[in-house]
Each structure stands twice: as C-alpha cells, then as structure tokens.
N, C-alpha and C. Protein backbone atom coordinates (compact mmCIF):
# COMPACT_ATOMS: atom_id res chain seq x y z
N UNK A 1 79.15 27.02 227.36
CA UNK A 1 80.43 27.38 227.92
C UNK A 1 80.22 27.76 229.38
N UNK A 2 81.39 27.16 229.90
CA UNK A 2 81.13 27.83 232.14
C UNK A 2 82.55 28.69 231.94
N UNK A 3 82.61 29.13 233.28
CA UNK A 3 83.53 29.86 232.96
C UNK A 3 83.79 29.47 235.07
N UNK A 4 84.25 29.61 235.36
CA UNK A 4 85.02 29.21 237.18
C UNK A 4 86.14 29.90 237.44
N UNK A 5 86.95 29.47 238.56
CA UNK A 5 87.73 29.95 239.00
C UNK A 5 88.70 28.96 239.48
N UNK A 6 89.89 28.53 239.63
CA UNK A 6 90.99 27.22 240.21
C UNK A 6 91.80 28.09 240.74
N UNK A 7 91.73 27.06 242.13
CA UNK A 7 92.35 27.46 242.80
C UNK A 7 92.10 27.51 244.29
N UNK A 8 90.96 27.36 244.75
CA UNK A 8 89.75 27.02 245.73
C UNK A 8 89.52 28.42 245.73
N UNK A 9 89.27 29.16 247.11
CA UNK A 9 88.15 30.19 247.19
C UNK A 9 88.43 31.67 246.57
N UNK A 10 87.86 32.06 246.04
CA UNK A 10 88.41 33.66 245.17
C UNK A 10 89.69 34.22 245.83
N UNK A 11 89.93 34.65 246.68
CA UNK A 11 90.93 35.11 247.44
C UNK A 11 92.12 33.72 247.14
N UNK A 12 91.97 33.14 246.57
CA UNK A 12 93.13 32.26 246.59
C UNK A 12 93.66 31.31 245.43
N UNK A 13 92.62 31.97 244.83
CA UNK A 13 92.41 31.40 242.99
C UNK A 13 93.16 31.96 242.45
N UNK A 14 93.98 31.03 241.39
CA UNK A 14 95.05 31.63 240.41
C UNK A 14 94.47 31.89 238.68
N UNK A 15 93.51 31.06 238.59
CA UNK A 15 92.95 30.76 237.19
C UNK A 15 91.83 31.46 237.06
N UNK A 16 91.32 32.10 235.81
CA UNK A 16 90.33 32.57 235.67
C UNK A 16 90.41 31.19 234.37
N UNK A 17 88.69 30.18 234.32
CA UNK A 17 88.81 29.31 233.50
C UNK A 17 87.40 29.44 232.80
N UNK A 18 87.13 29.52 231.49
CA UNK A 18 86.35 29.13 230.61
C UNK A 18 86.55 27.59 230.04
N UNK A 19 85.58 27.26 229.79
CA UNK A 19 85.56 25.48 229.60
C UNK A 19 84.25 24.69 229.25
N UNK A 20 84.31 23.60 229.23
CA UNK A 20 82.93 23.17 228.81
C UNK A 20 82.07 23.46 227.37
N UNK A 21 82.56 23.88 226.39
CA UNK A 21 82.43 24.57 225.40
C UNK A 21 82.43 23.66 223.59
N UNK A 22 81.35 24.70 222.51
CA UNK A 22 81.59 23.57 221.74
C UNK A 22 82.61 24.54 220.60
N UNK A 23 82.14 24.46 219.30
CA UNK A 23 83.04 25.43 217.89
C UNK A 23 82.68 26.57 217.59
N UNK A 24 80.85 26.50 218.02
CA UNK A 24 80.06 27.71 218.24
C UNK A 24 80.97 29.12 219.22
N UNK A 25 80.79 28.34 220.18
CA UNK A 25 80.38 29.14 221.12
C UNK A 25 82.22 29.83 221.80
N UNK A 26 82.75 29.04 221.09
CA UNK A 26 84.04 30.08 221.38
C UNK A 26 84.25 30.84 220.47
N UNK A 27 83.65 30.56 218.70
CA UNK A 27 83.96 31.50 217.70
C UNK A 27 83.18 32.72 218.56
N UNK A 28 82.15 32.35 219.42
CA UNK A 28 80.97 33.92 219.56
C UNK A 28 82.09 34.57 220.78
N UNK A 29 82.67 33.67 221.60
CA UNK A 29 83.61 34.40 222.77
C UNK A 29 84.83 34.87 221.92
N UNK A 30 85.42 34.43 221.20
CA UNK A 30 86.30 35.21 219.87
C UNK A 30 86.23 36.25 219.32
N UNK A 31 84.81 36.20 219.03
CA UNK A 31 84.15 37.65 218.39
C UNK A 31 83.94 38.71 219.32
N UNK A 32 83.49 38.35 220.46
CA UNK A 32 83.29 38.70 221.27
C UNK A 32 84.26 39.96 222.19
N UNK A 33 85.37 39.30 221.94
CA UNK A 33 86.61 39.85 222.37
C UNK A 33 87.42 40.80 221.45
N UNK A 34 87.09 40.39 219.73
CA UNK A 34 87.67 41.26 218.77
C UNK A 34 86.98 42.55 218.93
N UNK A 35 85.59 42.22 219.28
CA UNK A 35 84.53 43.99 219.58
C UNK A 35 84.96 43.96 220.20
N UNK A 36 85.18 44.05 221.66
CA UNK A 36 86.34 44.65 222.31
C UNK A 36 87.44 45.62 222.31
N UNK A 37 88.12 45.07 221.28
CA UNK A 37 89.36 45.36 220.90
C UNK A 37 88.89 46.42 219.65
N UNK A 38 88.16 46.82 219.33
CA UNK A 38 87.57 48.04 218.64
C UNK A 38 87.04 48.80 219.43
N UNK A 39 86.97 48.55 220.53
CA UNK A 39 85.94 49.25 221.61
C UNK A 39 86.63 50.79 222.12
N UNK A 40 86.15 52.15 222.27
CA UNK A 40 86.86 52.97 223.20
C UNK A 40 86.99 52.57 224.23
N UNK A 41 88.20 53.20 224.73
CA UNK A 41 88.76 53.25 225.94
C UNK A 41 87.98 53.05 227.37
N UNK A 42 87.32 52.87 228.46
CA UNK A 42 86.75 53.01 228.99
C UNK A 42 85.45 52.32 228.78
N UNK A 43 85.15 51.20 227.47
CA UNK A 43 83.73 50.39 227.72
C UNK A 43 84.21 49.12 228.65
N UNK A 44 82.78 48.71 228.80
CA UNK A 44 82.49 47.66 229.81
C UNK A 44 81.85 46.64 229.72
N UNK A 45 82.06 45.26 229.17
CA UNK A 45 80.65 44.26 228.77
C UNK A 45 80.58 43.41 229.32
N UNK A 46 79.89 42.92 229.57
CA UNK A 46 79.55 41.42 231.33
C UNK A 46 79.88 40.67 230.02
N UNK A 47 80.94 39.85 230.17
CA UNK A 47 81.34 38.31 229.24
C UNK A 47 80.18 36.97 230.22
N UNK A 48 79.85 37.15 231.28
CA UNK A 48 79.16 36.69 231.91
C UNK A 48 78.40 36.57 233.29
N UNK A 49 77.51 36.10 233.92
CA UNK A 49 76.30 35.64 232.97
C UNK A 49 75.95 36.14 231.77
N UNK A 50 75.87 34.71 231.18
CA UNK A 50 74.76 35.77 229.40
C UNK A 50 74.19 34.41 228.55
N UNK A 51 73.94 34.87 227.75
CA UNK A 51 72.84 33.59 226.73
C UNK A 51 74.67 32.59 226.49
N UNK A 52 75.75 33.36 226.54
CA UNK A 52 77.08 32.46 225.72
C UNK A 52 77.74 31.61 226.80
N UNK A 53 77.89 32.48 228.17
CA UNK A 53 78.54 31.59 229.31
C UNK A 53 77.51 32.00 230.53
N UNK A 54 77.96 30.39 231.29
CA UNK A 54 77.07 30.22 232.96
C UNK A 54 78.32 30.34 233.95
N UNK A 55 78.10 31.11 234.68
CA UNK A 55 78.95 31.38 235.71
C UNK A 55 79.11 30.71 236.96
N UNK A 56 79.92 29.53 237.47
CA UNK A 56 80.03 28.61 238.24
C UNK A 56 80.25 29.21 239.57
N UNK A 57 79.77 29.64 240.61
CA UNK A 57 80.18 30.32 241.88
C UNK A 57 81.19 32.00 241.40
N UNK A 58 80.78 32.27 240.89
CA UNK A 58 81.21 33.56 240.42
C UNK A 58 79.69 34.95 239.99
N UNK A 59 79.73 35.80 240.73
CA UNK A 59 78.33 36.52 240.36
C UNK A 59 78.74 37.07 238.43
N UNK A 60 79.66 37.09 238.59
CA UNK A 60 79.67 38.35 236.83
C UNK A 60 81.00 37.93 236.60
N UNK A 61 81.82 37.98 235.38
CA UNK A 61 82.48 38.15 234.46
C UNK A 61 82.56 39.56 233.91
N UNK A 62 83.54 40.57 234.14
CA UNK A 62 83.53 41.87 233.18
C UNK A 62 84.74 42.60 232.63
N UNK A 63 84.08 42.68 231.59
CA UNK A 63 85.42 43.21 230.73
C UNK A 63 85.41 44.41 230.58
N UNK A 64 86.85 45.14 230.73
CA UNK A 64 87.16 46.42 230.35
C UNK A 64 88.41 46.74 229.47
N UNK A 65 87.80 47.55 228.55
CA UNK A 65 89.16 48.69 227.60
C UNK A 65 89.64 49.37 228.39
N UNK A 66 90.96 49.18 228.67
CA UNK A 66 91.78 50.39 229.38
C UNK A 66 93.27 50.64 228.60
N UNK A 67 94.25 51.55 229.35
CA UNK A 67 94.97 52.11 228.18
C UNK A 67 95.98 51.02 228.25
N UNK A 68 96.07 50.25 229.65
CA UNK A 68 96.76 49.43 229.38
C UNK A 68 96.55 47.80 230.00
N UNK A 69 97.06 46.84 229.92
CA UNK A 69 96.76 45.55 230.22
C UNK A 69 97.31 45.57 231.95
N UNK A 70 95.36 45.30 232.62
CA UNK A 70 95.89 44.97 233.90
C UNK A 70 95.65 43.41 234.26
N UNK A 71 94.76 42.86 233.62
CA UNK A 71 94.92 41.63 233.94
C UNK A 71 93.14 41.29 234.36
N UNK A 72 93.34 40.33 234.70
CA UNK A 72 92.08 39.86 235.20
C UNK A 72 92.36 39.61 237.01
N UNK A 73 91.28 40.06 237.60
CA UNK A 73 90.98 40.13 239.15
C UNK A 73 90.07 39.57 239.65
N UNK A 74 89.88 39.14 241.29
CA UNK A 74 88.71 39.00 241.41
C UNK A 74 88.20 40.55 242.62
N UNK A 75 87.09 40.64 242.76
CA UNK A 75 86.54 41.83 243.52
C UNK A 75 85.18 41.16 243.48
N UNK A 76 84.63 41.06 245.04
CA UNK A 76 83.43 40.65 245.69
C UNK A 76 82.68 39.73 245.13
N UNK A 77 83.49 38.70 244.39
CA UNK A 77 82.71 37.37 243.89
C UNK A 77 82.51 37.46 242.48
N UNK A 78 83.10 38.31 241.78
CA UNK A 78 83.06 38.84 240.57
C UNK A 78 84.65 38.90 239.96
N UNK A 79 84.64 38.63 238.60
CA UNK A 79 85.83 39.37 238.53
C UNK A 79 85.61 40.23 237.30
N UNK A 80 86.78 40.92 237.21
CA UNK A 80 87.25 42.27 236.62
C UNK A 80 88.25 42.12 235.50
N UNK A 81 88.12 41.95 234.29
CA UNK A 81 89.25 41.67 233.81
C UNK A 81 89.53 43.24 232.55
N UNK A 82 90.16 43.55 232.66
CA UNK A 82 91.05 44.59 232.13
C UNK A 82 91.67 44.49 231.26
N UNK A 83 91.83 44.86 230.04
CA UNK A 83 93.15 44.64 228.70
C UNK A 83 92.79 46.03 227.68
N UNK A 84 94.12 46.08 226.74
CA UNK A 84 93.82 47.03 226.15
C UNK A 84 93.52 46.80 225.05
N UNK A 85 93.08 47.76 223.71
CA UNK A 85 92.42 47.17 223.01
C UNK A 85 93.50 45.43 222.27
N UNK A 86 94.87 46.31 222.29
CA UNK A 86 95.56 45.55 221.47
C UNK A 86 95.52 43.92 222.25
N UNK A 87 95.57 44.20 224.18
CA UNK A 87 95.27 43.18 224.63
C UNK A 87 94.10 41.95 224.28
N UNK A 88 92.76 42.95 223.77
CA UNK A 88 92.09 41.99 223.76
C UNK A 88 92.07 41.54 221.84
N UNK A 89 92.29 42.03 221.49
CA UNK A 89 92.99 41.79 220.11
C UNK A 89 93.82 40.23 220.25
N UNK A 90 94.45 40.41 221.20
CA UNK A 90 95.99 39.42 221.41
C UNK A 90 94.96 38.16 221.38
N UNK A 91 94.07 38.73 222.73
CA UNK A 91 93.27 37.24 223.60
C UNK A 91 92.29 36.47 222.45
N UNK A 92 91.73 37.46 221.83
CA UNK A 92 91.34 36.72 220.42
C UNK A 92 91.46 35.95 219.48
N UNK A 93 92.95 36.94 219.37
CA UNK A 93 93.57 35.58 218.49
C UNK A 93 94.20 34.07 218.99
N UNK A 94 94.36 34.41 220.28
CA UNK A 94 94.55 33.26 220.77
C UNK A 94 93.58 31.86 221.01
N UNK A 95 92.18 32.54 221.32
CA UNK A 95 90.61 32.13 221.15
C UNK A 95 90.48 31.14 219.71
N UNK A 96 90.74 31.84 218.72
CA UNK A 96 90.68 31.33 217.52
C UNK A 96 91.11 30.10 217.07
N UNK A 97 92.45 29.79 217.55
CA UNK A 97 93.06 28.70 217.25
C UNK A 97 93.17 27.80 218.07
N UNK A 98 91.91 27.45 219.08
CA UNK A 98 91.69 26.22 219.90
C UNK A 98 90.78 25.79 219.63
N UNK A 99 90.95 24.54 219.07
CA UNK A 99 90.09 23.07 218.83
C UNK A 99 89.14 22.91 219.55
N UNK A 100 87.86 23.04 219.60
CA UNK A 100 87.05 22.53 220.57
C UNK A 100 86.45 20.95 220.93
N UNK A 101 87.41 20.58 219.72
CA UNK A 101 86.63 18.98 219.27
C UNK A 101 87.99 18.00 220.01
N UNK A 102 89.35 18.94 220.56
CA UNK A 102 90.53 18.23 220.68
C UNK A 102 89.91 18.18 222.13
N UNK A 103 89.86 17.35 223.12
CA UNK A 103 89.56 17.25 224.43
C UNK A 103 90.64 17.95 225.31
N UNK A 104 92.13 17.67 224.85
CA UNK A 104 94.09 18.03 225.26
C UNK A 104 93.77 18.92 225.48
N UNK A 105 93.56 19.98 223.98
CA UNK A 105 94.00 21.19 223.89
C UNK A 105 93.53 22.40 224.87
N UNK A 106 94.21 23.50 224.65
CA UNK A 106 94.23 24.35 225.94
C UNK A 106 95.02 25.41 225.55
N UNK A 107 94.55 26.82 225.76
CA UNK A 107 95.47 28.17 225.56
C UNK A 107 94.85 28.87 225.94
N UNK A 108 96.55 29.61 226.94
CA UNK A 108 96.36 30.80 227.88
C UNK A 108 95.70 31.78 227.23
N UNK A 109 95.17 32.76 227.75
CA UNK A 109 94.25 34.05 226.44
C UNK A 109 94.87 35.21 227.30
N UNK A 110 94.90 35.37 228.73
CA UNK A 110 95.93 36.16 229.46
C UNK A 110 96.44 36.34 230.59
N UNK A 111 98.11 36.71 230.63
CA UNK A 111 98.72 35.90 231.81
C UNK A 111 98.70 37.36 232.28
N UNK A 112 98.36 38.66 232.16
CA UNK A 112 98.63 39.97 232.92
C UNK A 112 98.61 39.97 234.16
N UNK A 113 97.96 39.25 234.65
CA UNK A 113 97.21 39.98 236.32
C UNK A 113 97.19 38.90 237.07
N UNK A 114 96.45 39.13 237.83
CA UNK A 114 96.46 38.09 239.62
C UNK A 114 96.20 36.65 239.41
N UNK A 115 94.99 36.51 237.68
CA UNK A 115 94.46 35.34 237.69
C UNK A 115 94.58 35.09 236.00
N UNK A 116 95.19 34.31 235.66
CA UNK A 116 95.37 33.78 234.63
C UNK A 116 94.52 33.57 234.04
N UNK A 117 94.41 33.61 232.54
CA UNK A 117 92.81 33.45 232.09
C UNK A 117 92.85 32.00 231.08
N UNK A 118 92.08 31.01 230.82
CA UNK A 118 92.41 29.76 230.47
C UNK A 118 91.32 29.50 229.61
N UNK A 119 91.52 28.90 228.20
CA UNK A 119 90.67 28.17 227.84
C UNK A 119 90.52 26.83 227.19
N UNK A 120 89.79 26.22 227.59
CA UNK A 120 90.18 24.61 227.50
C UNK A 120 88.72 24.01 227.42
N UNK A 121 88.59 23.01 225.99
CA UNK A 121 87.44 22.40 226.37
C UNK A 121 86.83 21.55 227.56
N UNK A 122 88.04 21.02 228.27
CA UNK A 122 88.13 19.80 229.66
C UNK A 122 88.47 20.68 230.06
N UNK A 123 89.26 22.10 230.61
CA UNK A 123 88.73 22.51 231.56
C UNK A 123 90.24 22.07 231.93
N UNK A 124 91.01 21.26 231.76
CA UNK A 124 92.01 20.82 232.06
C UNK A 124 93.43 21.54 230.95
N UNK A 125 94.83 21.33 231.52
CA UNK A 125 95.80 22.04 230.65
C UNK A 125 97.12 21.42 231.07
C-alpha cells in the first residue's frame, strides 16, 4: 500500500490518498483504524512509514484520538490526521467494504478537514 498526496505540492493538495494495495493489506489498515477507535483520547500512531504503507514524498502519516473530528492536515511534509474515536470507527467501516480486486472502486474514509482522505486500489475515483 502507498499512501501520497493530489493535488501538486502539500500546501496545495486536496487529497490525502492511500492506493496501490491488495485484500491483505487494507483488512490490516481496517484493523488498524478500529484500534484506534478503542484508543484513549489523546493516542498517536504513525499509519506511515511502516512494514503496511510506503510514503510517496510525504515524511509520516499520523493519527490522532481527539474529542472531536478535525480532519486530516498537512504540517512540514507530514500530515496529521485527527478523528474521534467514533470518527475512526466511521473510517473503518468504510475501509471494509472496498474491493481490492475491483480496479473502479473507491471510498472516501474522511471528508473532515483540509485534505480528504481516499482509498482506491488505482489510486483513481
């Protein structure tokens, strides 16, 4: 799985995009996101770099529990993405029910904040 940014340069990117991906490896970004969503208030887990996603011109991927859904950002080549538990609950279930074998298919996981978050095996939507 990669994970990028559309839109050209951070400051001007609308998409936060995961992509490239097989049945594995989004059930583990699925799961991934349900711990999350059990998580207290205030944890923090790099979604990437890691053994699950490669980060395309982006230093880190990071997720936070907060009380409420701010969205995903970018900050110094990194981004920041924010939801609450129920948020990342939501983004999960949304995770779940995309085909990785359909090339089409494609679903938003969250529209909160500056940069939309996307997942699509092509990468395309």
């Amino acid at each position: 799985m990669k994970v990028d940014l559309v839109g050209g340069d951070p400051g001007a990117a609308s998409i936060l995009r995961f992509y490239d991906f097989d049945s594995g490896q989004v059930s583990s970004l699925a799961a991934a996101l349900v711990r999350l969503s059990e998580s207290a208030i205030g944890k923090s887990v790099v979604l990437a770099p890691s053994d699950l996603v490669a980060t395309i011109q982006l230093r880190a991927v990071t997720a936070h529990v907060v009380g409420s859904d701010a969205g995903a950002s970018v900050r110094d080549q990194a981004i920041e993405w924010s939801l609450s538990r129920e948020g990342w609950l939501d983004a999960a279930d949304r995770a779940r029910v995309i085909n990785a074998r359909e090339p089409n298919a494609y679903q938003w996981l969250d529209t909160s904040g500056p940069l939309s978050v996307l997942l699509s095996p092509s990468g395309q939507w």
